[in-house]
C-alpha atoms as a PDB file:
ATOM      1  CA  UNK A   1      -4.359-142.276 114.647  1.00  0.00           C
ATOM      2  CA  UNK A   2      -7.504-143.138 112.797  1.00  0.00           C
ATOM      3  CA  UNK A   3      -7.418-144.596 108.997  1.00  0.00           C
ATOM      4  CA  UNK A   4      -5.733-142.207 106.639  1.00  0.00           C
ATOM      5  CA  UNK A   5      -7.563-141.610 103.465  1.00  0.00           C
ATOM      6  CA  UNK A   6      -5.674-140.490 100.261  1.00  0.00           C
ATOM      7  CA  UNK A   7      -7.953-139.217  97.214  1.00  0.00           C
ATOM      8  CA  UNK A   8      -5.796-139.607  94.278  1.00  0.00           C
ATOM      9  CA  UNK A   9      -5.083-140.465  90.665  1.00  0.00           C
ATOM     10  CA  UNK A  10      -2.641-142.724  89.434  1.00  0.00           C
ATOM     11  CA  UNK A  11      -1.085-140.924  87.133  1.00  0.00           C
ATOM     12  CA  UNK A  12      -1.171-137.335  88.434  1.00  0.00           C
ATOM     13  CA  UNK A  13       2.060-136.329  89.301  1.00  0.00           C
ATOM     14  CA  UNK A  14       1.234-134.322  92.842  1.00  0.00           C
ATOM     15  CA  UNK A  15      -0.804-137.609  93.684  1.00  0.00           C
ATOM     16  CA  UNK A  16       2.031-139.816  93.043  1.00  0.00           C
ATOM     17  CA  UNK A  17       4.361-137.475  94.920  1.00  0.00           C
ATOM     18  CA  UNK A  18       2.047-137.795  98.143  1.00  0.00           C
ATOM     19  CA  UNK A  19       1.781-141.730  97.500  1.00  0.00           C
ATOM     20  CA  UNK A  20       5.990-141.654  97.657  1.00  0.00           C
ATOM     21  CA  UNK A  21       6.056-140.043 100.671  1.00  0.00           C
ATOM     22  CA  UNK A  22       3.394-141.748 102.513  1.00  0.00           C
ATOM     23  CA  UNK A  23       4.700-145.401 100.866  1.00  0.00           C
ATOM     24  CA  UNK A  24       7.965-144.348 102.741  1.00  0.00           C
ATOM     25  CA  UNK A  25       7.330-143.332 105.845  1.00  0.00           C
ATOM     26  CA  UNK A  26       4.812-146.528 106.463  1.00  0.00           C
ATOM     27  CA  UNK A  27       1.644-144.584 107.282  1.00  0.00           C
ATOM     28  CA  UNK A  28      -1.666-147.049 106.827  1.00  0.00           C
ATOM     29  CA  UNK A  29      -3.407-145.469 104.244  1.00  0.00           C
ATOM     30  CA  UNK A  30      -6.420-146.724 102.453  1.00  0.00           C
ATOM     31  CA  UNK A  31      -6.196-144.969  98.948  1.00  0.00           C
ATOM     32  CA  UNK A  32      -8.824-144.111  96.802  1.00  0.00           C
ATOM     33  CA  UNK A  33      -8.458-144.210  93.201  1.00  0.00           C
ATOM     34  CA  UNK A  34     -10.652-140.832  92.331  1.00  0.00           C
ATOM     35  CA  UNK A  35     -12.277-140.862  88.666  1.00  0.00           C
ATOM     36  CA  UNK A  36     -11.005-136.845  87.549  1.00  0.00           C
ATOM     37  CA  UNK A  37     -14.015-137.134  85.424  1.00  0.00           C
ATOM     38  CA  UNK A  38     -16.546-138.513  88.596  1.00  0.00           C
ATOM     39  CA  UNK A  39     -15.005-136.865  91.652  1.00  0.00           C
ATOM     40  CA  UNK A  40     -16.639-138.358  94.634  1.00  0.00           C
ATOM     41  CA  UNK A  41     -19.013-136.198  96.488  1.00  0.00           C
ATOM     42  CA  UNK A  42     -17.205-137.025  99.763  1.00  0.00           C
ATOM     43  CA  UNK A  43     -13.589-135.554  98.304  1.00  0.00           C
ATOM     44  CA  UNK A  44     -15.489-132.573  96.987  1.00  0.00           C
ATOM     45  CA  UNK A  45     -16.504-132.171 100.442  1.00  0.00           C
ATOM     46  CA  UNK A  46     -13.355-132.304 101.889  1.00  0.00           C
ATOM     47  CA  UNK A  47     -12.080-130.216  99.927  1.00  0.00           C
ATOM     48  CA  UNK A  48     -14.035-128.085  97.402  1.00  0.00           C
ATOM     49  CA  UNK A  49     -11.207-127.458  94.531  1.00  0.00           C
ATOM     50  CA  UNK A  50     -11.434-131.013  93.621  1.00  0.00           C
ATOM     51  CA  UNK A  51      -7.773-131.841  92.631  1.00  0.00           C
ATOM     52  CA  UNK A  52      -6.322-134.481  93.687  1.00  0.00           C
ATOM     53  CA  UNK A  53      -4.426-135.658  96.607  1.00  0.00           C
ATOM     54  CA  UNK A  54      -6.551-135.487  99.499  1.00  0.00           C
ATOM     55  CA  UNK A  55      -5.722-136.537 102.557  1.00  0.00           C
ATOM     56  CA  UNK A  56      -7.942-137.190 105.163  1.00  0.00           C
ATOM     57  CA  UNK A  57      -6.831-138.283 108.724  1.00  0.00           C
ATOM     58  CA  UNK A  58      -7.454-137.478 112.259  1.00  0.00           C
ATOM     59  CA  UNK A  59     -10.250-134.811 111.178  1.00  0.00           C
ATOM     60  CA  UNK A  60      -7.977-132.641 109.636  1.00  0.00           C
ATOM     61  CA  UNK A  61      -7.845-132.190 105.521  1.00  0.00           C
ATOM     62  CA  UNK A  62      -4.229-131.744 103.721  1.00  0.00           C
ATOM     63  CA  UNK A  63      -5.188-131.036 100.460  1.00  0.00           C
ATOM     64  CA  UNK A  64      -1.549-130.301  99.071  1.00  0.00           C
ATOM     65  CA  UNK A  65       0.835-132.848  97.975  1.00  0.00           C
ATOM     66  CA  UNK A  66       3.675-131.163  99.366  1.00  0.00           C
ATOM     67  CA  UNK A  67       1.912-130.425 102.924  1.00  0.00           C
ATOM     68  CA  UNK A  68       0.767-133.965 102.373  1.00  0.00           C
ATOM     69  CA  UNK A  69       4.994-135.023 101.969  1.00  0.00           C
ATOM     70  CA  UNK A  70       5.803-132.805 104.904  1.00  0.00           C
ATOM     71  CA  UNK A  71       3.450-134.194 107.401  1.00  0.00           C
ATOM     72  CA  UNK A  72       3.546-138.053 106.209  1.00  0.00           C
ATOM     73  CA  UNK A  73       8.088-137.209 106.909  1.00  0.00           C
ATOM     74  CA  UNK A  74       6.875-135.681 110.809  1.00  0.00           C
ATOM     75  CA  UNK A  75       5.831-139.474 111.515  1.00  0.00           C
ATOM     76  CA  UNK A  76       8.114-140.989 110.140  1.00  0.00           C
ATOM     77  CA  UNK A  77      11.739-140.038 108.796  1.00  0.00           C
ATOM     78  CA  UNK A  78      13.698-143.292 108.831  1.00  0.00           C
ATOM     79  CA  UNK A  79      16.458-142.087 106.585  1.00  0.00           C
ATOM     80  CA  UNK A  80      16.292-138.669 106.747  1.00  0.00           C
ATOM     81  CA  UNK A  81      14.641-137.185 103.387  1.00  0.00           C
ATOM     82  CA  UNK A  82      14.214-133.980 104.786  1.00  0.00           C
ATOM     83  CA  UNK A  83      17.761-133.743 105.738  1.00  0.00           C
ATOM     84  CA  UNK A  84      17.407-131.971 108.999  1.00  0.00           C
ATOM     85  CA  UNK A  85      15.987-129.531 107.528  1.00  0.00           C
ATOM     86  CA  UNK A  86      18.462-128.090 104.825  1.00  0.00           C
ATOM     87  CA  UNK A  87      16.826-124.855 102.743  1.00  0.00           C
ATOM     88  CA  UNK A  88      17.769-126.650  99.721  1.00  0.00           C
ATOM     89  CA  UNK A  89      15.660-129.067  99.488  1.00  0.00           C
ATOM     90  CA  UNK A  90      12.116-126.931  99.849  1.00  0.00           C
ATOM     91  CA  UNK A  91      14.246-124.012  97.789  1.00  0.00           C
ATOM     92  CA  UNK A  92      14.693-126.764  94.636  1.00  0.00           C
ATOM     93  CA  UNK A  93      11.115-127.752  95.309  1.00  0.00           C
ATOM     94  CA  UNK A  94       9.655-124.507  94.881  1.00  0.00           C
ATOM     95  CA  UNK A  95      11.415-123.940  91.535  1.00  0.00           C
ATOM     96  CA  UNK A  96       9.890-127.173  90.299  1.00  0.00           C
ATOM     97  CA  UNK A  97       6.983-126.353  91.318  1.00  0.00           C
ATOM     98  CA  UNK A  98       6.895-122.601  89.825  1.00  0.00           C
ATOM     99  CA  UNK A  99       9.041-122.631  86.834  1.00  0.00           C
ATOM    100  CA  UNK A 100      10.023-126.168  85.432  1.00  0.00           C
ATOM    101  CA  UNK A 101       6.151-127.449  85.741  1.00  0.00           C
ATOM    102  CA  UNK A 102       4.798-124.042  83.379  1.00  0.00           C
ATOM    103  CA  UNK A 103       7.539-125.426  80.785  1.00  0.00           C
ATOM    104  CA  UNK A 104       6.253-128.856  81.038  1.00  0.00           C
ATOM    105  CA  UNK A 105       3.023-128.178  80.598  1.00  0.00           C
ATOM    106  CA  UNK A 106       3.654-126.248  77.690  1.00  0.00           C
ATOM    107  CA  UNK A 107       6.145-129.051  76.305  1.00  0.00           C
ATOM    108  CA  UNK A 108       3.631-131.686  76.826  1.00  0.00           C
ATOM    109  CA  UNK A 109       0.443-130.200  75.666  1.00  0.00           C
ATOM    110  CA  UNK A 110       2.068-127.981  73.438  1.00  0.00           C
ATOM    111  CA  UNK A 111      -0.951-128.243  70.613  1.00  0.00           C
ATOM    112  CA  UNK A 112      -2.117-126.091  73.472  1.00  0.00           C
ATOM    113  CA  UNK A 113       0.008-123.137  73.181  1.00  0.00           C
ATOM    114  CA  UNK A 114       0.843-122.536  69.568  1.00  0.00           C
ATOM    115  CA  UNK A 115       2.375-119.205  70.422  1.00  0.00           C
ATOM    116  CA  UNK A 116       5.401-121.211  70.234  1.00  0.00           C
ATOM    117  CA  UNK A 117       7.202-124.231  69.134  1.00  0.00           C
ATOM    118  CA  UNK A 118       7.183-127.139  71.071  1.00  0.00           C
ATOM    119  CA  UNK A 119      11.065-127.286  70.716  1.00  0.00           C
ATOM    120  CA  UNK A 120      10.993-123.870  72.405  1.00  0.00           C
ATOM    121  CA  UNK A 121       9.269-124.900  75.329  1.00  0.00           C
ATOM    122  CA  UNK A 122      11.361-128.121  75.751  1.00  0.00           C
ATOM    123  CA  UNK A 123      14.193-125.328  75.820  1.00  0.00           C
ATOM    124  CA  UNK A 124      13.068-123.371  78.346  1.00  0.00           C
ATOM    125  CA  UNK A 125      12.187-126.620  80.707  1.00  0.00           C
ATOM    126  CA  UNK A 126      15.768-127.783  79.735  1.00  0.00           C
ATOM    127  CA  UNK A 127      16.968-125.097  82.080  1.00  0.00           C
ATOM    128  CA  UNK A 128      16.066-126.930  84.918  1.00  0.00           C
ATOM    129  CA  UNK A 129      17.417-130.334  83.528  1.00  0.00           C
ATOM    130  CA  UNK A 130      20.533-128.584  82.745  1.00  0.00           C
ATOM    131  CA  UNK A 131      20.358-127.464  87.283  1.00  0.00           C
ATOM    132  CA  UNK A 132      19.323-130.900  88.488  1.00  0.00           C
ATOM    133  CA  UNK A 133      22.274-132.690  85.550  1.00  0.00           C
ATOM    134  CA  UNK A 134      25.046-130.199  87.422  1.00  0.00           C
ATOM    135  CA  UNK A 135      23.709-131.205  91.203  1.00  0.00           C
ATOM    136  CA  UNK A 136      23.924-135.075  89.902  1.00  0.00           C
ATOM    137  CA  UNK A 137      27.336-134.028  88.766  1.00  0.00           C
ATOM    138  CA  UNK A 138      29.608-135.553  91.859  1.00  0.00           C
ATOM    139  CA  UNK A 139      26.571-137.598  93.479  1.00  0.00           C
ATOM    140  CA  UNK A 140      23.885-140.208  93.360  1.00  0.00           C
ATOM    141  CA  UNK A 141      20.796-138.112  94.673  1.00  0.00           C
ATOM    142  CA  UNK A 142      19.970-134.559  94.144  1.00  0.00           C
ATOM    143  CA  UNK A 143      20.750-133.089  97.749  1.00  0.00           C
ATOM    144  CA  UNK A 144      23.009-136.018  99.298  1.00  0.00           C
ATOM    145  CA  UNK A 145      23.977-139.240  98.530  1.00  0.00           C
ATOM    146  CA  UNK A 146      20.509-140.718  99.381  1.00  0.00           C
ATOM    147  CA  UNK A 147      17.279-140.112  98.209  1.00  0.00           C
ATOM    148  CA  UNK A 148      15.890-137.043 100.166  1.00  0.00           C
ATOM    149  CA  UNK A 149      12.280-135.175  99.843  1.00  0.00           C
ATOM    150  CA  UNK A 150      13.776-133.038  96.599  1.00  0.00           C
ATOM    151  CA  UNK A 151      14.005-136.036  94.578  1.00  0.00           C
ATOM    152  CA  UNK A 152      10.559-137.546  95.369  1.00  0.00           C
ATOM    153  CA  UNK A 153       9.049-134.433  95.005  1.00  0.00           C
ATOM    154  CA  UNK A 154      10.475-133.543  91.609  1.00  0.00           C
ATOM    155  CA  UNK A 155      10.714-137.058  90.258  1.00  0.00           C
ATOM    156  CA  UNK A 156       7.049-137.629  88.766  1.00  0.00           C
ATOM    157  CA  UNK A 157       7.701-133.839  86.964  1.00  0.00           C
ATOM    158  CA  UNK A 158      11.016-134.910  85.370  1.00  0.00           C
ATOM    159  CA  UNK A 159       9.189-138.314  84.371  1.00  0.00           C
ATOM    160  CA  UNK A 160       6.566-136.711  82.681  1.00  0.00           C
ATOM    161  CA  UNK A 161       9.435-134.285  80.776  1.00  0.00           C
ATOM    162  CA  UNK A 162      11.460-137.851  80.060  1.00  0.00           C
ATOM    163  CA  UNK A 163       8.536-139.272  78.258  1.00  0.00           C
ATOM    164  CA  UNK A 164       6.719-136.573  75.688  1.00  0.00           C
ATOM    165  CA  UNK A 165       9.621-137.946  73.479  1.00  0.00           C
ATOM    166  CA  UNK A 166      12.013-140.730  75.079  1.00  0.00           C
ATOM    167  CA  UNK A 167      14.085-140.802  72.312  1.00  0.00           C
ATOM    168  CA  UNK A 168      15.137-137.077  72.688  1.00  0.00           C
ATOM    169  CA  UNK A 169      15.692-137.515  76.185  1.00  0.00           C
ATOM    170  CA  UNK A 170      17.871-140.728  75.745  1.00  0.00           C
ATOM    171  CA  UNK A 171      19.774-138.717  73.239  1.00  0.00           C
ATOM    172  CA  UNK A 172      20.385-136.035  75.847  1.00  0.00           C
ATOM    173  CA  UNK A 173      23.939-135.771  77.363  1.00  0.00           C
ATOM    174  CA  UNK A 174      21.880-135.806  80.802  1.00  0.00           C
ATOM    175  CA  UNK A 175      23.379-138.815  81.588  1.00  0.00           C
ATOM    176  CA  UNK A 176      23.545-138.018  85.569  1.00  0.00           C
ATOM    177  CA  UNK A 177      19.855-137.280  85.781  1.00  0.00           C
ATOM    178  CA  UNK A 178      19.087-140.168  83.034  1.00  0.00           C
ATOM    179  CA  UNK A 179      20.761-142.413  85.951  1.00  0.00           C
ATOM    180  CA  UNK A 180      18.415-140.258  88.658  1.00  0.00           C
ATOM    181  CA  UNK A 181      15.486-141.109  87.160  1.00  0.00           C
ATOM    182  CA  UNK A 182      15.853-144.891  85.976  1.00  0.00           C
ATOM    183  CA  UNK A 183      17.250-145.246  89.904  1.00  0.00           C
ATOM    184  CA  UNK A 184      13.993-144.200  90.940  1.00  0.00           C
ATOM    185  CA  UNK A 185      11.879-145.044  88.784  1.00  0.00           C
ATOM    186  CA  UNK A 186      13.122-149.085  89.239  1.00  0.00           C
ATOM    187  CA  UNK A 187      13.629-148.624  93.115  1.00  0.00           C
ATOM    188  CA  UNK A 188      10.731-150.959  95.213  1.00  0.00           C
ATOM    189  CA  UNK A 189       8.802-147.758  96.554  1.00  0.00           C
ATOM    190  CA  UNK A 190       7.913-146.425  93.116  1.00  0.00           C
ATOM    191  CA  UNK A 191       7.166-149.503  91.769  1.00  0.00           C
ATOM    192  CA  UNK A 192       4.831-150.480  94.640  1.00  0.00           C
ATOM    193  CA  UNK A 193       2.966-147.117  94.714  1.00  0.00           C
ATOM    194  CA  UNK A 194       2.221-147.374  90.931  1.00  0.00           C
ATOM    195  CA  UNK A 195       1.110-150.671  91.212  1.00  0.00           C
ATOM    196  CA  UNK A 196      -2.882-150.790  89.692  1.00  0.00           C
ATOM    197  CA  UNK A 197      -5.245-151.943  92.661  1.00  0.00           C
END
């Protein structure tokens, strides 16, 4: 396999996603840290939307952070975070990806979208919460009792809703998925792929 490139931004949840999976599955990757304001010509030509990840390896371009996941898990799936394969976990996935993330957006940047309240927005992404909170009900993890591609996937997005106000979400009687995330968020994999360069 030749060096694996990864175009991404700290902060950006889908980046940060990719950076989990790849972390885990001990890929070499040389990351790039992409300015959102100066995208490098050479990402742009990779791949002309210009979000970020990018992923560059073996002459092919994966220019989706789930795709990225999903092929970073086919070299390497030491303890089984795609859980051989279970509907599930792409299933919970997609309704992150489709329906909590348009009520996050509008929660975070709700100056945004005055159509509403930002209280009504925070509502409608509580839905979700309120899903993950009854799967955390009877176990550590989303999906199983380890930490499978669903919770790496969703967990930047749930961070993100955590802190627009922390002190609501401490206050929340999420206490299952306030135990999810601090899990996560302490565990040595997402501490090492936030890490500044």
């Amino acid at each position: 396999m030749s060096e694996a490139l990864l175009y991404s931004f700290r902060r950006c949840p889908y980046a940060m996603r990719a950076r989990l999976a790849l972390g885990y599955s001990g890929v070499p990757v040389r990351i790039i840290e992409v300015s959102l304001k100066a995208k490098p010509a050479e990402m742009l030509a990779l791949s002309p939307k210009g979000t970020v990840p990018v992923l560059s390896v073996d002459a092919q371009v994966i220019d989706e952070s789930l795709a990225i996941m999903q092929w970073a898990l086919a070299q390497h799936d030491p303890e089984d975070w795609l859980l051989q394969g279970d509907p599930a976990v792409l299933a919970l996935i997609a309704e992150n990806d489709q329906v909590f993330k348009h009520h996050l957006n509008r929660y975070k940047y709700a100056e945004r979208y005055p159509e509403q309240p930002m209280e009504a927005h925070r509502a409608e992404g509580e839905v979700f919460l309120q899903k993950l909170e009854g799967l955390l009900a009877h176990r550590a993890y989303l999906l199983a009792d380890h930490p499978s591609l669903a919770d790496m996937a969703l967990l930047p997005f749930v961070r993100q809703f955590a802190h627009v106000d922390r002190e609501w979400f401490a206050g929340t009687p999420y206490s299952g998925l306030q135990r999810w995330l601090d899990t996560l968020l302490q565990s040595p994999l997402f501490i090492g792929v936030m890490a500044k360069a």
